[in-house]
Protein backbone atom coordinates (compact mmCIF):
# COMPACT_ATOMS: atom_id res chain seq x y z
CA UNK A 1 79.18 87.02 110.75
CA UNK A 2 80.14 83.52 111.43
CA UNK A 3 83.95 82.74 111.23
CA UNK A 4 85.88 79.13 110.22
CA UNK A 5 88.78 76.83 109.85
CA UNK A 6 88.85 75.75 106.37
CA UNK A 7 91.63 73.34 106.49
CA UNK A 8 94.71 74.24 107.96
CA UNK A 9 95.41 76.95 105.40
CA UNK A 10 92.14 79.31 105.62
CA UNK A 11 89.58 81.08 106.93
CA UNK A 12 85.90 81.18 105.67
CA UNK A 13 83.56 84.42 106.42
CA UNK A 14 80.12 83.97 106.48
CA UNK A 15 78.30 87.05 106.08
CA UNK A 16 74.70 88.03 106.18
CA UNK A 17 74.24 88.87 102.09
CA UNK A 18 75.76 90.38 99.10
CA UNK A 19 76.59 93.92 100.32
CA UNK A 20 78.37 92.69 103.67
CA UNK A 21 80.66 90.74 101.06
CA UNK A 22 81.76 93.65 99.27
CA UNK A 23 82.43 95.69 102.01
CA UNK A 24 84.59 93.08 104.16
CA UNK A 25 86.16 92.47 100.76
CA UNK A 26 87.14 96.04 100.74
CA UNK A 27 88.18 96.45 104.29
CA UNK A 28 90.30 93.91 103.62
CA UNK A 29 91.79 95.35 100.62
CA UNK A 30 92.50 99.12 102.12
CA UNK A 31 94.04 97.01 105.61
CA UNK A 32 95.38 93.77 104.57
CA UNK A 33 95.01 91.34 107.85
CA UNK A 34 99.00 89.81 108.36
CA UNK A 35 99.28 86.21 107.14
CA UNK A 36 96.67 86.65 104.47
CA UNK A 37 97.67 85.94 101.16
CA UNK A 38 94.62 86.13 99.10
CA UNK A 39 91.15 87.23 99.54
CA UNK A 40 88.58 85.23 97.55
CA UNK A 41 84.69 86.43 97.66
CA UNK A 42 81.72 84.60 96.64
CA UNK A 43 77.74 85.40 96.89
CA UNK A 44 77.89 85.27 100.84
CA UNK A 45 81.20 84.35 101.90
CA UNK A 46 84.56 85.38 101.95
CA UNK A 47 87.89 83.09 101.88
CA UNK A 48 90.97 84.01 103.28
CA UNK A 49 93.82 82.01 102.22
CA UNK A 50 96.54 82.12 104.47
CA UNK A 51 100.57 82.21 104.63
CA UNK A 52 102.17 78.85 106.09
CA UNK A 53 102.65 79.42 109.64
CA UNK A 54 99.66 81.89 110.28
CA UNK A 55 97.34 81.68 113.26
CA UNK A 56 93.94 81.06 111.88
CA UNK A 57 92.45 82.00 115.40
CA UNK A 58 94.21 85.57 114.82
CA UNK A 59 92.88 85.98 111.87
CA UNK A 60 89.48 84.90 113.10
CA UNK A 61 89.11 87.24 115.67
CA UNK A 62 90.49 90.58 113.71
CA UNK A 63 88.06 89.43 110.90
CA UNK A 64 85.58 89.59 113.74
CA UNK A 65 86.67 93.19 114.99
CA UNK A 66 85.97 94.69 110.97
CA UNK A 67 83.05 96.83 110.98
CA UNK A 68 80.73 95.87 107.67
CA UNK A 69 79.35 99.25 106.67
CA UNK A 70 76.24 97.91 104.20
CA UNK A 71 77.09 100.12 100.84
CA UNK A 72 76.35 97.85 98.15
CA UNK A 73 77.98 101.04 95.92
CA UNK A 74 81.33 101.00 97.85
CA UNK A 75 84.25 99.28 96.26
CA UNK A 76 88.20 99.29 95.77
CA UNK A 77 88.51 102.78 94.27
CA UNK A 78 88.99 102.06 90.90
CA UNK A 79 86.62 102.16 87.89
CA UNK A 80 86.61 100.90 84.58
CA UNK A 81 83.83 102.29 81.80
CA UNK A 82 83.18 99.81 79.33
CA UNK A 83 81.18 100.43 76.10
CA UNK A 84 78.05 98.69 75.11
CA UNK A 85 75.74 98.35 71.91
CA UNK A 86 72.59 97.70 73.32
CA UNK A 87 70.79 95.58 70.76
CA UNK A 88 70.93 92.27 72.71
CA UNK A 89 68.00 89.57 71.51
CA UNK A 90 66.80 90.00 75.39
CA UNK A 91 66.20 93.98 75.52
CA UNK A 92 62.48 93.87 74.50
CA UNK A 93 61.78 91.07 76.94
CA UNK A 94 63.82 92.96 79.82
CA UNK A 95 62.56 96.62 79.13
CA UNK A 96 59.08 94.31 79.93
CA UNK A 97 59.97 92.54 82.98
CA UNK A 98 61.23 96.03 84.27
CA UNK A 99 58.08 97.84 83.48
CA UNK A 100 60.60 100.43 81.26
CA UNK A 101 60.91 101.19 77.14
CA UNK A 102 64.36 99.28 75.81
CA UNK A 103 65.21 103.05 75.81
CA UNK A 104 64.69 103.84 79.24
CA UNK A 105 66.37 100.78 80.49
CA UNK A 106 69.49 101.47 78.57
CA UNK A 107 69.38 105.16 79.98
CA UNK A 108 69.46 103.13 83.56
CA UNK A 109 71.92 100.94 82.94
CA UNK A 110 74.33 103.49 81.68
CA UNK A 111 73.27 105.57 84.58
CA UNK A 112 74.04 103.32 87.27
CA UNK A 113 77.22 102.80 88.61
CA UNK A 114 77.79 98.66 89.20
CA UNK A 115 80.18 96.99 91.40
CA UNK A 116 82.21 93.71 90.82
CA UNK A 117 81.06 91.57 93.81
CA UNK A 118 82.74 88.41 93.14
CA UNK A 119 84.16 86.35 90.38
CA UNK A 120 83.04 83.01 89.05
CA UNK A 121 82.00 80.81 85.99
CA UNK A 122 84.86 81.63 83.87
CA UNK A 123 87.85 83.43 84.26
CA UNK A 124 87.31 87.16 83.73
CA UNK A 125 83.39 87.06 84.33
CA UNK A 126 82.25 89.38 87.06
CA UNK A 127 79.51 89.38 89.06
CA UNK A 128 78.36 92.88 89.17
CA UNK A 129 75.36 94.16 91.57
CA UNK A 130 74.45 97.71 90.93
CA UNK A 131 72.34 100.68 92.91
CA UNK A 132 69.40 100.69 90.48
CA UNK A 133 66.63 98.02 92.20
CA UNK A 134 64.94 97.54 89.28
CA UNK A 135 67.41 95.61 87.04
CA UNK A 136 66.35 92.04 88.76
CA UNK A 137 65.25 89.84 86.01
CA UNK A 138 65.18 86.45 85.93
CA UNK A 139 66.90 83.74 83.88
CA UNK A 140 66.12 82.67 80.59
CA UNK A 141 63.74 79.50 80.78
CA UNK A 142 66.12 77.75 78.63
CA UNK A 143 69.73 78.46 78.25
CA UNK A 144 71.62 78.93 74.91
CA UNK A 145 73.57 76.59 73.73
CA UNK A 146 76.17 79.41 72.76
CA UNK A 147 76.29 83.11 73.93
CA UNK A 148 78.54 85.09 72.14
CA UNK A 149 81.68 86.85 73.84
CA UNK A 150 81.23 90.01 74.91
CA UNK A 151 77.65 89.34 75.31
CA UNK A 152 76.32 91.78 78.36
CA UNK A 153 73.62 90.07 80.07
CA UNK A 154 71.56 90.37 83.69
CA UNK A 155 70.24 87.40 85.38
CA UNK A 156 68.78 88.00 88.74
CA UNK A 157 70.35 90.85 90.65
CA UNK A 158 73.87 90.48 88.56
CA UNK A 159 75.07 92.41 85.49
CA UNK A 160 77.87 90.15 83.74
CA UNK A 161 80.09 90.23 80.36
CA UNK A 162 81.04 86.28 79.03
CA UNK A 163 84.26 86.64 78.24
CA UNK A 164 84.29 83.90 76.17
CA UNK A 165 81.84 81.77 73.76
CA UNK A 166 79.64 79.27 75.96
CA UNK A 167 76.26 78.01 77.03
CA UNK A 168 74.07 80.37 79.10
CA UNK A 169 70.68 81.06 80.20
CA UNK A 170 71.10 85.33 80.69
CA UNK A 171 69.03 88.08 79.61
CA UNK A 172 71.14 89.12 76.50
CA UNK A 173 71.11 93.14 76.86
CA UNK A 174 73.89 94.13 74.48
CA UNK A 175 77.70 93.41 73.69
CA UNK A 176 80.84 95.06 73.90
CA UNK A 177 84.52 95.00 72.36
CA UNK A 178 85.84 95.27 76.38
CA UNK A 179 88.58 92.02 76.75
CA UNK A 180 88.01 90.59 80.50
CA UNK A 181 90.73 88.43 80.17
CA UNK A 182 93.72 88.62 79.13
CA UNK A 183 97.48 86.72 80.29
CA UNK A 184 99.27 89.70 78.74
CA UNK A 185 97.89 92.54 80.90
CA UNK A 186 98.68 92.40 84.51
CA UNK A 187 96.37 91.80 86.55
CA UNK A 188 94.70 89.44 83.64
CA UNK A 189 91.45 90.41 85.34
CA UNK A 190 89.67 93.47 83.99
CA UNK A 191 86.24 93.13 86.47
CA UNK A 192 88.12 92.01 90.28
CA UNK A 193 86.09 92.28 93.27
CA UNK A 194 85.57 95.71 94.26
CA UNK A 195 86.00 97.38 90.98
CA UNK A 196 83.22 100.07 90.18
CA UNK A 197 82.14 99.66 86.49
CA UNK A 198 80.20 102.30 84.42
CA UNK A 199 78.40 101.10 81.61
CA UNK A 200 78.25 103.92 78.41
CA UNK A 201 76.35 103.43 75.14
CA UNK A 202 78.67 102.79 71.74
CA UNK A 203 78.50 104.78 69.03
């Protein structure tokens, strides 16, 4: 873990991978540090935005005091189950790169439990990582010029649900009537960091 100054209103983790994000995300989230106002995670780090007038060395060193228990299944508690057809244009080619029938792989992916690791791209899309190693495929060679929302798709280690139309270059496995975003629920944020998702197949 390396910890630093990022500005005068911050703290930036550094962590060794994906699973040491998830659990200092939620350590941080069962025993909020003082002075913290927000906890942001990414792929390997971990910002801490901070209340005016906070100590960033304080911070710093009880950061540095959190033990980082490497559960890549671990999260905030909560789970959400979201519903999938699985007939994305991708679940031939996936089932292939997986060595599995499209079958079989939709009996793993409905069998593994998946954890929201960080948020990015566009609000409401969550990075998921799950405890099945096989589902690592790779990106598309060439992106789409439009995915459709709802679209569930894996690229590398990551599950992920576009929550809107746009470009992307993900294995397309299925899609789903789930809403990721939305400004009239509260949090807007259906997938947040830490939150355990289980995937089940639509009738």
């Amino acid at each position: 873990m390396r910890v630093l100054n990022c500005a005068d209103t911050g703290v930036l983790v550094e962590v060794a991978d994906l699973a040491q994000v998830i659990a200092l995300g939620t350590a941080l989230e069962a025993s909020p540090l003082p002075g913290v106002t927000d906890v942001v995670p990414a792929a390997r780090t971990v910002l801490l935005r901070l209340s005016p007038g906070t100590d960033p060395g304080r911070v710093a060193a009880a950061v540095t005091e959190i033990p980082l228990a490497v559960d890549i299944g671990q999260g905030t508690g909560e789970t959400v189950t979201i519903p999938v057809h699985y007939d994305g244009e991708d679940l031939a080619d996936i089932a292939e790169l997986i060595g599995l029938s499209p079958r079989e792989v939709v009996r793993a992916h409905t069998a593994a439990t998946w954890t929201v690791a960080f948020c990015g791209f566009a609000p409401g899309f969550g990075y998921m990582v799950g405890d099945d190693p096989r589902f690592r495929v790779p990106r598309r060679g060439e992106a789409r010029t439009r995915v459709p929302k709802g679209s569930v798709a894996l690229a590398g280690e990551f599950t992920g649900l576009y929550p809107r139309s746009s470009p992307g270059g993900w294995q397309l496995l299925g899609r789903t009537d789930a809403v990721t975003w939305d400004l009239e629920r509260d949090p807007p944020g259906l997938l947040r960091p830490g939150v355990r998702v289980r995937f089940e197949e639509a009738a």
